[in-house]
PDB file of N, CA and C in Angstrom:
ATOM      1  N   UNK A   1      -3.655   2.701   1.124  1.00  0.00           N
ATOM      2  CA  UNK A   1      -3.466   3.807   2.011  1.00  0.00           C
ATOM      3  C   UNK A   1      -3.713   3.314   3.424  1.00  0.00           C
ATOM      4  N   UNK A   2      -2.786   3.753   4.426  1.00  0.00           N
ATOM      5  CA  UNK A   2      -2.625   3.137   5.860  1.00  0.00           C
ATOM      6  C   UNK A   2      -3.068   4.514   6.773  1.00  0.00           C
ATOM      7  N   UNK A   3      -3.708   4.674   6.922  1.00  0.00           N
ATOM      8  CA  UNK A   3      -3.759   6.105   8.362  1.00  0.00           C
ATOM      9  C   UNK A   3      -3.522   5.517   9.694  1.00  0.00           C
ATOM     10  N   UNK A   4      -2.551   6.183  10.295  1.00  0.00           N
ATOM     11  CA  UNK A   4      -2.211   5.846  11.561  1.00  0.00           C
ATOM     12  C   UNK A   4      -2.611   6.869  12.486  1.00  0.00           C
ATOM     13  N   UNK A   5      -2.368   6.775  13.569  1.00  0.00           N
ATOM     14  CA  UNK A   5      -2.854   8.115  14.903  1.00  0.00           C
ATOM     15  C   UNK A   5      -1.611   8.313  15.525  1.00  0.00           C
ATOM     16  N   UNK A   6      -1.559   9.507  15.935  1.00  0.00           N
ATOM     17  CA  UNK A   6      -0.416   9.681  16.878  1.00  0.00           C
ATOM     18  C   UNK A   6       0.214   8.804  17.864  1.00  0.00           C
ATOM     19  N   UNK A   7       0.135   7.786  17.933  1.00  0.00           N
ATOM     20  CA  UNK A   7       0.225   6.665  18.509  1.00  0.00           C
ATOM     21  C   UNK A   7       0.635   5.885  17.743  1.00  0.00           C
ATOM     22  N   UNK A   8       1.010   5.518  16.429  1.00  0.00           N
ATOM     23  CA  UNK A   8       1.258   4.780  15.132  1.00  0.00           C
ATOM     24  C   UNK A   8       0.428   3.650  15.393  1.00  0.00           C
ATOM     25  N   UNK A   9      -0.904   3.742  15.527  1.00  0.00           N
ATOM     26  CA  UNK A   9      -1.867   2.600  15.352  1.00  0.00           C
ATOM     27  C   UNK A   9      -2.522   2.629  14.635  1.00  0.00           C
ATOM     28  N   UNK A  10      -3.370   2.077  13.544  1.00  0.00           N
ATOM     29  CA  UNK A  10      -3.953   1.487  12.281  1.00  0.00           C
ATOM     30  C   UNK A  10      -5.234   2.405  12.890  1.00  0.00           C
ATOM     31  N   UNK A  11      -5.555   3.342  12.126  1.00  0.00           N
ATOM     32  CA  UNK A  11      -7.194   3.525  12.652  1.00  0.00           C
ATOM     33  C   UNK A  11      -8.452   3.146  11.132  1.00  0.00           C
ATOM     34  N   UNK A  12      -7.305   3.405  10.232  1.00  0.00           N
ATOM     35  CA  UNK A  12      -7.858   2.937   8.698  1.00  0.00           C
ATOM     36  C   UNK A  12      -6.889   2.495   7.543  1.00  0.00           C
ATOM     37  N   UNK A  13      -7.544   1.978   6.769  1.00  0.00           N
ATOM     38  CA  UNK A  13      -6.381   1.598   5.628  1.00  0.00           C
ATOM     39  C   UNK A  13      -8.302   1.348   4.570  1.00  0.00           C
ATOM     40  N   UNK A  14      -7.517   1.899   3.398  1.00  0.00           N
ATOM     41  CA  UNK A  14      -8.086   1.498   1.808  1.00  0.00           C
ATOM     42  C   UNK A  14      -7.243   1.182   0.933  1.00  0.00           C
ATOM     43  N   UNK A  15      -7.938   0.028   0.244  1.00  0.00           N
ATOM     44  CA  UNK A  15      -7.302  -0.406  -1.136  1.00  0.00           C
ATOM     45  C   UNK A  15      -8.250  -0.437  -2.262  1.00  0.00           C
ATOM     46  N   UNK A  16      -8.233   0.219  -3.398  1.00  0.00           N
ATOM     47  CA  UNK A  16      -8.705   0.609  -4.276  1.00  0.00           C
ATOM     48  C   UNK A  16      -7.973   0.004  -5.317  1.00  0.00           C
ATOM     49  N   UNK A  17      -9.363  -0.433  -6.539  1.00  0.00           N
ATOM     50  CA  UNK A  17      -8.262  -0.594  -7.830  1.00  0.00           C
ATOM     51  C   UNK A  17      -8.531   0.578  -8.817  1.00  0.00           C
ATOM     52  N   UNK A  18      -7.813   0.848  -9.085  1.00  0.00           N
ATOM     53  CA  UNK A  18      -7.987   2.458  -9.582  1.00  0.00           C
ATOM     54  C   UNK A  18      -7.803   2.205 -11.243  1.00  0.00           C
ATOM     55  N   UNK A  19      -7.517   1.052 -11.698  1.00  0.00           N
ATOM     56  CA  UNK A  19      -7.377   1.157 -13.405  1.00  0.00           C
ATOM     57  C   UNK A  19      -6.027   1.611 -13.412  1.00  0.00           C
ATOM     58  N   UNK A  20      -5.852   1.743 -15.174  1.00  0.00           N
ATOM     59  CA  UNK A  20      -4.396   1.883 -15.542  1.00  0.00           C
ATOM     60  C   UNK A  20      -4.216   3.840 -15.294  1.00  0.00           C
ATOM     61  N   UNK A  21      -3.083   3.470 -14.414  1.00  0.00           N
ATOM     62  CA  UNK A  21      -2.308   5.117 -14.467  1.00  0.00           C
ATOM     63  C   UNK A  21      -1.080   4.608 -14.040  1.00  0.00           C
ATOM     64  N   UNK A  22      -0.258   6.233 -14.074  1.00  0.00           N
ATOM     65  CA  UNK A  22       1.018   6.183 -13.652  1.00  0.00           C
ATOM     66  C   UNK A  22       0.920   5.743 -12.308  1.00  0.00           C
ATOM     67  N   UNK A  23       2.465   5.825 -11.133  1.00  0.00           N
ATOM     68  CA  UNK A  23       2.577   5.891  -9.557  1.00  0.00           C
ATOM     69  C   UNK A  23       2.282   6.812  -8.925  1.00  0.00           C
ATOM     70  N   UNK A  24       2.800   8.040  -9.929  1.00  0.00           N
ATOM     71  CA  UNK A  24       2.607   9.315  -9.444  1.00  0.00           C
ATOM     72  C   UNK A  24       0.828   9.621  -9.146  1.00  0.00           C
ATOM     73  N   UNK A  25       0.012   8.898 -10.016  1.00  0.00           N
ATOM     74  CA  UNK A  25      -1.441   9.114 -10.190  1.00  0.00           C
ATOM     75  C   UNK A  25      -1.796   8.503  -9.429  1.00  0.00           C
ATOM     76  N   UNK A  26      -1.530   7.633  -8.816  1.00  0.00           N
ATOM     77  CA  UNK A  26      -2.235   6.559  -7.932  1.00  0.00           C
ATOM     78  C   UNK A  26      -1.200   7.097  -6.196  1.00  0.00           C
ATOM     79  N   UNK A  27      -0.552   8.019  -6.341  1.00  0.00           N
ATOM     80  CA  UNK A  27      -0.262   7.987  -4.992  1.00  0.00           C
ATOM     81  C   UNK A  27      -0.836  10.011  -4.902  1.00  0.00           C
ATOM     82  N   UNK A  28      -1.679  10.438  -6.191  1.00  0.00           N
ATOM     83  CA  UNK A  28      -2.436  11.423  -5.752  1.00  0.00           C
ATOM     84  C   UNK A  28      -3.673  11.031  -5.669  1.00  0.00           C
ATOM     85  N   UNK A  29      -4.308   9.795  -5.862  1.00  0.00           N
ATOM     86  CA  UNK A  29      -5.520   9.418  -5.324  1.00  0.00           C
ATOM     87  C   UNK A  29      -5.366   9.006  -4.016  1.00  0.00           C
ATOM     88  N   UNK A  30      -4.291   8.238  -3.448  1.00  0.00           N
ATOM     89  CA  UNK A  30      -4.616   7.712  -2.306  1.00  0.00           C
ATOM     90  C   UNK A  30      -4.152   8.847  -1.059  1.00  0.00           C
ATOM     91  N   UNK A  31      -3.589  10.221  -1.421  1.00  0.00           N
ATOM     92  CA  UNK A  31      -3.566  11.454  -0.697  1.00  0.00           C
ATOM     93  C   UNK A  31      -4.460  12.278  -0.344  1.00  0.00           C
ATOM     94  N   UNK A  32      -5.341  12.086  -1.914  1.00  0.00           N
ATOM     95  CA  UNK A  32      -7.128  12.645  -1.784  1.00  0.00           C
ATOM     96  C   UNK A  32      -7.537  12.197  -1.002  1.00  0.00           C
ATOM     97  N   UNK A  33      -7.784  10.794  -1.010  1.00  0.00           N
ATOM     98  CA  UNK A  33      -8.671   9.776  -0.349  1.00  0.00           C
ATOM     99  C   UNK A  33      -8.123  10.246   1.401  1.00  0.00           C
ATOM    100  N   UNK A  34      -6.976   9.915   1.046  1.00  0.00           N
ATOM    101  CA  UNK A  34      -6.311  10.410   2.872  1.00  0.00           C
ATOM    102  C   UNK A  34      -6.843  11.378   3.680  1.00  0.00           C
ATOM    103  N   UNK A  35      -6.706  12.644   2.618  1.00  0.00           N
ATOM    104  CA  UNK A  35      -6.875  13.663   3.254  1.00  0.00           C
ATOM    105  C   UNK A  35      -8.625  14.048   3.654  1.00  0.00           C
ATOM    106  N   UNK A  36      -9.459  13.536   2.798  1.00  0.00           N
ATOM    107  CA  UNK A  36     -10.809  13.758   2.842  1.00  0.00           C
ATOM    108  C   UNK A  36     -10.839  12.667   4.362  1.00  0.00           C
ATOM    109  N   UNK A  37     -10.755  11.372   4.554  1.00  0.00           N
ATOM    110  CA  UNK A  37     -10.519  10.799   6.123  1.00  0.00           C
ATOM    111  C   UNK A  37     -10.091  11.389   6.979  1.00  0.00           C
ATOM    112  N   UNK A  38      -9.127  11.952   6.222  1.00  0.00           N
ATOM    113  CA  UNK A  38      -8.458  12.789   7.808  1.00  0.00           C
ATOM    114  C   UNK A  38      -9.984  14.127   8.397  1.00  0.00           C
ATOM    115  N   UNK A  39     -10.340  14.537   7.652  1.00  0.00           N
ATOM    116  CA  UNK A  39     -11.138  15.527   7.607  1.00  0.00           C
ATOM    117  C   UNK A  39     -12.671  14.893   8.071  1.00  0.00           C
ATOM    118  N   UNK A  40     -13.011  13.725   7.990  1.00  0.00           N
ATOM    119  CA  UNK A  40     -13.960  12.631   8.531  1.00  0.00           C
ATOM    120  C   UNK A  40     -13.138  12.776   9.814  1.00  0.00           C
ATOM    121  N   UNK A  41     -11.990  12.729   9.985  1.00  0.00           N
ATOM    122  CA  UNK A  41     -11.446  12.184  11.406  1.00  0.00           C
ATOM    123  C   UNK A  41     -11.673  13.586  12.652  1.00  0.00           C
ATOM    124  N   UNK A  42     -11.512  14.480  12.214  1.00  0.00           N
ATOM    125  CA  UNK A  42     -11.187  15.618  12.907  1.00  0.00           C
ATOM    126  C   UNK A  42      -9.680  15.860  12.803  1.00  0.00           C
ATOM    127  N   UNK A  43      -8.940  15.318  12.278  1.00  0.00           N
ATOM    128  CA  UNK A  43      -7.622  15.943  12.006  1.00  0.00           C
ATOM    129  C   UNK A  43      -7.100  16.900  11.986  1.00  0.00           C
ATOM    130  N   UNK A  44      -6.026  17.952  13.166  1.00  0.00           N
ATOM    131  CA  UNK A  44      -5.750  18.525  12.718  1.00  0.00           C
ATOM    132  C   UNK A  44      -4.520  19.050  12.013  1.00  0.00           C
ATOM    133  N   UNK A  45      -3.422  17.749  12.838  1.00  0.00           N
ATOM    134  CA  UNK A  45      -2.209  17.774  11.994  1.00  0.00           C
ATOM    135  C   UNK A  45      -2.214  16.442  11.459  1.00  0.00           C
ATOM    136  N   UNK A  46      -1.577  16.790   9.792  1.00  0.00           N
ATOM    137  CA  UNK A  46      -1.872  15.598   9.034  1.00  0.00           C
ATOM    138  C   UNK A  46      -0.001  15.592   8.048  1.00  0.00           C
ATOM    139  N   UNK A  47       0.164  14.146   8.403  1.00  0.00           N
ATOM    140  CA  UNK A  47       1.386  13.993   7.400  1.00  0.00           C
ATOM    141  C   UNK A  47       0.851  12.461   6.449  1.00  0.00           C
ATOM    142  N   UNK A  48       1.647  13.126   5.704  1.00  0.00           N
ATOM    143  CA  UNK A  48       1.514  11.693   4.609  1.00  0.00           C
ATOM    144  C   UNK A  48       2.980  11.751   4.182  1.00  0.00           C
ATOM    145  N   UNK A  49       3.157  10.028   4.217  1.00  0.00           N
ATOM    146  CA  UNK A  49       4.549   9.664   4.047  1.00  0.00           C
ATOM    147  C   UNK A  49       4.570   9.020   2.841  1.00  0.00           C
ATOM    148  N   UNK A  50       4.801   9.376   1.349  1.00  0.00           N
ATOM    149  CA  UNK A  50       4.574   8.638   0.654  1.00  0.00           C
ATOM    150  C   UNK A  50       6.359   8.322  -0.204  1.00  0.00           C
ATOM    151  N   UNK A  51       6.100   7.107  -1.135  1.00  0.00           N
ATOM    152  CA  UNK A  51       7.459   7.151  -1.556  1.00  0.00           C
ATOM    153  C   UNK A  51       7.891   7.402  -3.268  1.00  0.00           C
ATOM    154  N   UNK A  52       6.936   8.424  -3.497  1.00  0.00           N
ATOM    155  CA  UNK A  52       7.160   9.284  -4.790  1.00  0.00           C
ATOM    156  C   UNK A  52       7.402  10.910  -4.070  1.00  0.00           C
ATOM    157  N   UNK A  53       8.712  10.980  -4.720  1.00  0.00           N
ATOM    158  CA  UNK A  53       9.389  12.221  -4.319  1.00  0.00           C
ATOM    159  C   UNK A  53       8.757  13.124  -4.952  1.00  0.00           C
ATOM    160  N   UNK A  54       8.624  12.933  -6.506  1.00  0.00           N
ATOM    161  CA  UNK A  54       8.148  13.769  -7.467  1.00  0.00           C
ATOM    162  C   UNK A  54       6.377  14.518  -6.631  1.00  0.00           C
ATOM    163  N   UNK A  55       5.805  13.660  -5.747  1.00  0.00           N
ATOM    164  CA  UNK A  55       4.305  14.036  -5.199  1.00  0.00           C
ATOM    165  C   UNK A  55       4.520  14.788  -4.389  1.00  0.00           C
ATOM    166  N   UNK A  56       5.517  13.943  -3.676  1.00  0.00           N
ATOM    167  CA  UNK A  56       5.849  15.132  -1.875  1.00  0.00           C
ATOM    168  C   UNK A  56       6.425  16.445  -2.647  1.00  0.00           C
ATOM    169  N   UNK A  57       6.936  16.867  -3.242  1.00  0.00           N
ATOM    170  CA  UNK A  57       7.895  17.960  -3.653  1.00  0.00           C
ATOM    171  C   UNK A  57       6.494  19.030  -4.397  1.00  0.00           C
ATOM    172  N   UNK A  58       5.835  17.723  -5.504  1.00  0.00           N
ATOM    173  CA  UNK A  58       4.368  18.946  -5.584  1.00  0.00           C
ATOM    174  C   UNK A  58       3.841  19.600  -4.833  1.00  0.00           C
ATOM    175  N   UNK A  59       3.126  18.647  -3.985  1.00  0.00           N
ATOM    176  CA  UNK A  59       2.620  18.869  -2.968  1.00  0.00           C
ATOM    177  C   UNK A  59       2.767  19.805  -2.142  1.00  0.00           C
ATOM    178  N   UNK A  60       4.510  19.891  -1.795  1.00  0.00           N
ATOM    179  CA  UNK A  60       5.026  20.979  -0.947  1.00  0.00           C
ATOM    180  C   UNK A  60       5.122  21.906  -1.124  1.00  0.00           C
ATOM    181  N   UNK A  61       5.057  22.535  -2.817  1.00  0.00           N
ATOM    182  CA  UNK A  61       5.225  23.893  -3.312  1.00  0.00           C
ATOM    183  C   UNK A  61       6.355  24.017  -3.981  1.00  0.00           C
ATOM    184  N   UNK A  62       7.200  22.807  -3.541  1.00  0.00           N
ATOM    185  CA  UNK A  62       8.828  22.933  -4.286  1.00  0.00           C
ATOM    186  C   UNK A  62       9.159  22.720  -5.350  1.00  0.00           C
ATOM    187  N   UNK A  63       8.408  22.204  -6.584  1.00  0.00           N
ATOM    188  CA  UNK A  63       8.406  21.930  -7.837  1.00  0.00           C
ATOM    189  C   UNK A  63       7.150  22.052  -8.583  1.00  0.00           C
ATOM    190  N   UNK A  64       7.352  22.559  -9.497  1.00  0.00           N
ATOM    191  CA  UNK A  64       5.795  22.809 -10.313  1.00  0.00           C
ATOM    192  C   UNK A  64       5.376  21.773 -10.845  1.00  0.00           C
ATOM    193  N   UNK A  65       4.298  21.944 -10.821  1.00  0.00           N
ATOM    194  CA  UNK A  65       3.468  20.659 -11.364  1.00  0.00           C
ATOM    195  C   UNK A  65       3.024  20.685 -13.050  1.00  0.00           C
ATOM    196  N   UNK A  66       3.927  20.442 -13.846  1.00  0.00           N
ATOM    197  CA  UNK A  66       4.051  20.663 -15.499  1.00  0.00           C
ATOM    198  C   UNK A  66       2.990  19.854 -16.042  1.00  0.00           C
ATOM    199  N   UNK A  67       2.598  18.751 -15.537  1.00  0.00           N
ATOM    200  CA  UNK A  67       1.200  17.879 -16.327  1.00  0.00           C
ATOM    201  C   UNK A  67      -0.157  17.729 -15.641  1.00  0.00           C
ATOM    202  N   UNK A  68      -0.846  18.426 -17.012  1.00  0.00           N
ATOM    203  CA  UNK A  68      -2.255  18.875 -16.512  1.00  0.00           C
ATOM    204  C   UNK A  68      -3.059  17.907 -15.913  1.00  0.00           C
ATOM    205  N   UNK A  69      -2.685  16.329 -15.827  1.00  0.00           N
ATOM    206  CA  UNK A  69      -3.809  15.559 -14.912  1.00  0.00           C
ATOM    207  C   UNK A  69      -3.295  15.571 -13.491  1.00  0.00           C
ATOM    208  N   UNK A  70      -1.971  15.999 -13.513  1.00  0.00           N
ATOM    209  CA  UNK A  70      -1.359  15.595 -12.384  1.00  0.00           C
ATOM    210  C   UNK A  70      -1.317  17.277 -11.352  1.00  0.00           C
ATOM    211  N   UNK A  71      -1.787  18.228 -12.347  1.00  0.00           N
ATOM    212  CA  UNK A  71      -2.211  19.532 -11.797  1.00  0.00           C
ATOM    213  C   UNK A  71      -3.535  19.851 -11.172  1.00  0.00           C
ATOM    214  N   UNK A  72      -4.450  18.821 -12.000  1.00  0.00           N
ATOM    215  CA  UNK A  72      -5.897  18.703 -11.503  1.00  0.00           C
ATOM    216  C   UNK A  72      -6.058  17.298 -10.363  1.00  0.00           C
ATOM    217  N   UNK A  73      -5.225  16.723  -9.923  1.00  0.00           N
ATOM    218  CA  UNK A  73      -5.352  15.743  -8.989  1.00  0.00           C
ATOM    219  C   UNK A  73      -4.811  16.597  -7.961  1.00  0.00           C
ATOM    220  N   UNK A  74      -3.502  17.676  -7.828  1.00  0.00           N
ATOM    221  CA  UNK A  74      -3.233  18.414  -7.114  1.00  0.00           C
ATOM    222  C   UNK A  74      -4.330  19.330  -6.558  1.00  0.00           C
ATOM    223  N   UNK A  75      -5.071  19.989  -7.328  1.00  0.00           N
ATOM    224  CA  UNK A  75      -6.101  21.074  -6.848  1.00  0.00           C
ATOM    225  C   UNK A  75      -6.960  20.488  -5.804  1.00  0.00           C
ATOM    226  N   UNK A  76      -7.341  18.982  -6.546  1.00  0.00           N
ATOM    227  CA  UNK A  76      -8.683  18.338  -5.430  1.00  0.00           C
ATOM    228  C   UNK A  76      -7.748  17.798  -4.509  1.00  0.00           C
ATOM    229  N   UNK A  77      -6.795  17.777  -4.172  1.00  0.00           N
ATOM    230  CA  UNK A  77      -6.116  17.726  -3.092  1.00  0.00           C
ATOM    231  C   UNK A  77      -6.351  18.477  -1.979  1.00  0.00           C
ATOM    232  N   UNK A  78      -6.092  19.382  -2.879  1.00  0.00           N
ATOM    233  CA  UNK A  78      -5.851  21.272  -1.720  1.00  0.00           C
ATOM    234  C   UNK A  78      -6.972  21.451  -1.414  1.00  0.00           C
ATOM    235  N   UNK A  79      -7.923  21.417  -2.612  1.00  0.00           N
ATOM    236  CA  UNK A  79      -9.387  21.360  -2.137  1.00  0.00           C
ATOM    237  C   UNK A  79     -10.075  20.522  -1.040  1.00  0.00           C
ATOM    238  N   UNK A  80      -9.126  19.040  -0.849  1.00  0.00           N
ATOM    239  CA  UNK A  80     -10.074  18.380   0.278  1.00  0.00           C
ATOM    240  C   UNK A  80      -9.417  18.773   1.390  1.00  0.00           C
ATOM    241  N   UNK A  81      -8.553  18.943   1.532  1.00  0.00           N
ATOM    242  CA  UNK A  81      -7.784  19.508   3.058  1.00  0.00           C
ATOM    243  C   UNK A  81      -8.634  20.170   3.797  1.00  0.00           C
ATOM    244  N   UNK A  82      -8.657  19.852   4.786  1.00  0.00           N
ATOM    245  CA  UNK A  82      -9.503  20.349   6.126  1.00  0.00           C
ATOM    246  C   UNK A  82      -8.967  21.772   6.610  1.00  0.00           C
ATOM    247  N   UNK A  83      -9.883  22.254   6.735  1.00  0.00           N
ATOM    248  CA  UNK A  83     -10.207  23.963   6.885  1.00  0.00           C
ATOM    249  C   UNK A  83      -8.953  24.124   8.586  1.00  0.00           C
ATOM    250  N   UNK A  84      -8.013  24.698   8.581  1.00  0.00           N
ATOM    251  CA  UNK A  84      -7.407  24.338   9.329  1.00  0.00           C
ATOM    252  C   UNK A  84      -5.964  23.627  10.022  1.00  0.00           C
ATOM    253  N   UNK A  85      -5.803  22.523   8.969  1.00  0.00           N
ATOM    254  CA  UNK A  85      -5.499  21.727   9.397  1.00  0.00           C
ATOM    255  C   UNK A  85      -4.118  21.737   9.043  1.00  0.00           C
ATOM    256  N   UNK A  86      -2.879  21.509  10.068  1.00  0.00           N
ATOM    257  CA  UNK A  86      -1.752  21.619   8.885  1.00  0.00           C
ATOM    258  C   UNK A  86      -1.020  20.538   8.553  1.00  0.00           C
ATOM    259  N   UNK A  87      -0.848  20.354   7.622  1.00  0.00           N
ATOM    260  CA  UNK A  87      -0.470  19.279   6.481  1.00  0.00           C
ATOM    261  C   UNK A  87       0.827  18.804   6.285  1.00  0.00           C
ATOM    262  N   UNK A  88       1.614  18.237   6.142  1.00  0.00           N
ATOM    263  CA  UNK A  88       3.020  17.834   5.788  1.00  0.00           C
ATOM    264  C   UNK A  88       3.016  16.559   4.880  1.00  0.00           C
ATOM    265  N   UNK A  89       4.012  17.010   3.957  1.00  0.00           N
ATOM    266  CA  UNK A  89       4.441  15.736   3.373  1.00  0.00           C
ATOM    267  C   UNK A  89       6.000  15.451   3.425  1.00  0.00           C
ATOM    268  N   UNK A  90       6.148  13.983   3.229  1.00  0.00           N
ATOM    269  CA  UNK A  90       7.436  13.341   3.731  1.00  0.00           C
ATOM    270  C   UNK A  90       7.574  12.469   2.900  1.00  0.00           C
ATOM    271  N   UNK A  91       9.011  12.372   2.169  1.00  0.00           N
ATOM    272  CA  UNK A  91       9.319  11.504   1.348  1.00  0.00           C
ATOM    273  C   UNK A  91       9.744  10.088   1.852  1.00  0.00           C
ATOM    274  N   UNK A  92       9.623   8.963   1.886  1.00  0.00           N
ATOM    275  CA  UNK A  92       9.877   7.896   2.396  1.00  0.00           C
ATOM    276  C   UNK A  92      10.386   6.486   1.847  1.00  0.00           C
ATOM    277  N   UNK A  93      11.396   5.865   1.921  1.00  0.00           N
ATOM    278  CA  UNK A  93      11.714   4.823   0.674  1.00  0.00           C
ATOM    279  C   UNK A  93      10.589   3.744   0.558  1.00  0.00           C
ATOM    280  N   UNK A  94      10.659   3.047  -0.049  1.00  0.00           N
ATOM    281  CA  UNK A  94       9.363   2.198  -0.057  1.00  0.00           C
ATOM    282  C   UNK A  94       9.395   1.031   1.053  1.00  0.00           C
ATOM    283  N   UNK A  95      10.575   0.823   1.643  1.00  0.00           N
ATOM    284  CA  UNK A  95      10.833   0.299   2.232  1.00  0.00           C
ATOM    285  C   UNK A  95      10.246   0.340   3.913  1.00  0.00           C
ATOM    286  N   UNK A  96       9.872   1.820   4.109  1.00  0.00           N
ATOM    287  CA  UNK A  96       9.675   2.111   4.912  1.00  0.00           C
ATOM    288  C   UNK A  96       7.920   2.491   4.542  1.00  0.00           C
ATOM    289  N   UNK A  97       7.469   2.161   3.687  1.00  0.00           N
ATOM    290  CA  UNK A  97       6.366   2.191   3.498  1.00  0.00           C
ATOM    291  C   UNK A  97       5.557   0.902   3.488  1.00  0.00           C
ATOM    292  N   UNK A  98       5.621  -0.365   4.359  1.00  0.00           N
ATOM    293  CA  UNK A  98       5.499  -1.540   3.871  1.00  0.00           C
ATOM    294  C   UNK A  98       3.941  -1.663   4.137  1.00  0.00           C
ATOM    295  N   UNK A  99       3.171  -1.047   5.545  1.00  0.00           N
ATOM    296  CA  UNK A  99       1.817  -1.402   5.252  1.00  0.00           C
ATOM    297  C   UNK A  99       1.113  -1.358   3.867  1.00  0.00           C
ATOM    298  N   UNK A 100       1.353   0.076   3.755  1.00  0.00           N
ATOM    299  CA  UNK A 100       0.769   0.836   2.199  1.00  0.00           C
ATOM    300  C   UNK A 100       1.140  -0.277   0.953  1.00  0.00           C
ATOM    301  N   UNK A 101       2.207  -0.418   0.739  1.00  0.00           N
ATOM    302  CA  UNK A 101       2.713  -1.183  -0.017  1.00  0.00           C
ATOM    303  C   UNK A 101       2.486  -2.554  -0.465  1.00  0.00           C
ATOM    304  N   UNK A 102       1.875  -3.354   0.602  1.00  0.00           N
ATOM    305  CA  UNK A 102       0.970  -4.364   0.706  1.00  0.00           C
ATOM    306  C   UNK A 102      -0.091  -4.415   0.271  1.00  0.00           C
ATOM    307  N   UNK A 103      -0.656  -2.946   1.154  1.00  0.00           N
ATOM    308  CA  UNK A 103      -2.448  -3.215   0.413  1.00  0.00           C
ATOM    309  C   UNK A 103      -2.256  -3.013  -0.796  1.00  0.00           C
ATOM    310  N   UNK A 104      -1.285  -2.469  -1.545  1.00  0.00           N
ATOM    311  CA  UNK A 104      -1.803  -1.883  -3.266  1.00  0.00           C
ATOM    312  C   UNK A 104      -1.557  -3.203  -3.821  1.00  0.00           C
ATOM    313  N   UNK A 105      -0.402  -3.559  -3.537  1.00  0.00           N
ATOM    314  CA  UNK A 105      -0.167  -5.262  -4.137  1.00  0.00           C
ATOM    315  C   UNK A 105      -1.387  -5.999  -4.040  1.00  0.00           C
ATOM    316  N   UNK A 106      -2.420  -6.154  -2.510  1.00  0.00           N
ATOM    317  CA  UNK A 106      -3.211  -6.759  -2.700  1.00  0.00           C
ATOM    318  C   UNK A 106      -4.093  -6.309  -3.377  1.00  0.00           C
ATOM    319  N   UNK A 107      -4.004  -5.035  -3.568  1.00  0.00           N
ATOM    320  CA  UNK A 107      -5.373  -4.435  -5.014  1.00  0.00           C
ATOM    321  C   UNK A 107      -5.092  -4.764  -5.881  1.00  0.00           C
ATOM    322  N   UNK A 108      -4.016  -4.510  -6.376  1.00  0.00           N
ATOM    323  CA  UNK A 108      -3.526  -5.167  -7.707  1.00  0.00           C
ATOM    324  C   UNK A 108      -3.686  -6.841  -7.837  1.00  0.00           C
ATOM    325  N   UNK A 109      -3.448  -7.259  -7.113  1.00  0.00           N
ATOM    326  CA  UNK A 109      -3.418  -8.868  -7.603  1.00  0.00           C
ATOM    327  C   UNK A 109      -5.074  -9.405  -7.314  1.00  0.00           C
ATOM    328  N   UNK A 110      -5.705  -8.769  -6.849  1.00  0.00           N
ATOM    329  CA  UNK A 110      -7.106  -9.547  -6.709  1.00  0.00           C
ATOM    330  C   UNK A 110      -7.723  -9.483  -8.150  1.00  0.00           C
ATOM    331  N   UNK A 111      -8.073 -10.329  -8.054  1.00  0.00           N
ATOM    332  CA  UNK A 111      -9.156 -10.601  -9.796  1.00  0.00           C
ATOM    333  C   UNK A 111     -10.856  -9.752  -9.317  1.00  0.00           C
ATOM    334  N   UNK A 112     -10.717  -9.006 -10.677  1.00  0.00           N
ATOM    335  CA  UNK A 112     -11.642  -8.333 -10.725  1.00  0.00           C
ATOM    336  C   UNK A 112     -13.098  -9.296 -11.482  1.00  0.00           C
ATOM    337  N   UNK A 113     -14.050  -9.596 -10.447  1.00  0.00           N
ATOM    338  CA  UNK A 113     -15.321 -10.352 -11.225  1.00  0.00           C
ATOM    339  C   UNK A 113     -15.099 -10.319 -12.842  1.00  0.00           C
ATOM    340  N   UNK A 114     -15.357  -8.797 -13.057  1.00  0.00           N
ATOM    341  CA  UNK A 114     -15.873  -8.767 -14.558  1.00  0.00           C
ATOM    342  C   UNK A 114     -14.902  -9.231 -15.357  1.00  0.00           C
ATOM    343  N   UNK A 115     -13.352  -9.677 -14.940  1.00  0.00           N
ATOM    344  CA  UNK A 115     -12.716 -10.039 -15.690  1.00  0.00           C
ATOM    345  C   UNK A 115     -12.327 -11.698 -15.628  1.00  0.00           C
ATOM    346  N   UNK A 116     -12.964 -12.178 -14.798  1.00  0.00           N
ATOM    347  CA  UNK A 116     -12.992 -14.182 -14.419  1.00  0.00           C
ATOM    348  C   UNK A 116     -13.765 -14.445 -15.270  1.00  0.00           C
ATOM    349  N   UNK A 117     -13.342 -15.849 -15.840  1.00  0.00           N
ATOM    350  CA  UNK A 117     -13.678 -16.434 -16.799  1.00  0.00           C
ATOM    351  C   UNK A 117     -15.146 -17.358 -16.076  1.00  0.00           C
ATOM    352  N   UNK A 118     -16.019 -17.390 -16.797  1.00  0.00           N
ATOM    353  CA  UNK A 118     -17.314 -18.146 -15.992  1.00  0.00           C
ATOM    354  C   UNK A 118     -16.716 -19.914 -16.117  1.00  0.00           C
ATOM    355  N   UNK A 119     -17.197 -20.186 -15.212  1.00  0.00           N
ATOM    356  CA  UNK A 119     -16.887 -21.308 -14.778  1.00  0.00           C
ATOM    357  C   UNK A 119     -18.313 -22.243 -14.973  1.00  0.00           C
TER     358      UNK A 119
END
């Protein structure tokens, strides 16, 4: 996850290894995570550009959300949103997502201690 400022400058980025889930699951954690920063930040207009359509379209109200983990990652969503604040989501090809896209690669490819072989 990349947060930028109205200015499109880096003010934060996290990479998390989150274990086995879907894309869709891992791009409603890193919206949580977003949105609770933004709310650390004082934020009051907040977009997230992500490149699962199926999230932005939840998210937006425009499609129902039919699976119950992916209904309860939605709630603590809504739930972390800042009292206030108004929100947008934007669908984006991945292409155009390349910071974001990087860090998860680098989450993904780092070796996790507990799983290196002792030397």
């Amino acid at each position: 996850m990349v947060v930028l400022d109205d200015r499109f400058e880096i003010v934060a980025r996290s990479a998390l290894r989150l274990g086995d889930m879907t894309n869709n699951q891992a791009e409603y954690h890193a919206v949580w995570t977003g949105m609770q920063l933004a709310g650390q930040l004082g934020a009051t207009e907040i977009e997230f550009r992500l490149d699962s359509e199926l999230v932005v379209r939840q998210l937006s109200g425009e499609w129902r959300i039919k699976h119950a983990g992916l209904r309860a990652l939605a709630e603590r969503v809504r739930a972390s949103q800042p009292a206030g604040a108004q929100v947008r989501y934007a669908h984006v090809g991945r292409e155009s997502n390349v910071l974001a896209d990087r860090l998860a690669n680098w989450a993904l490819d780092r070796i996790d201690p507990a799983d290196a072989a002792p030397s």
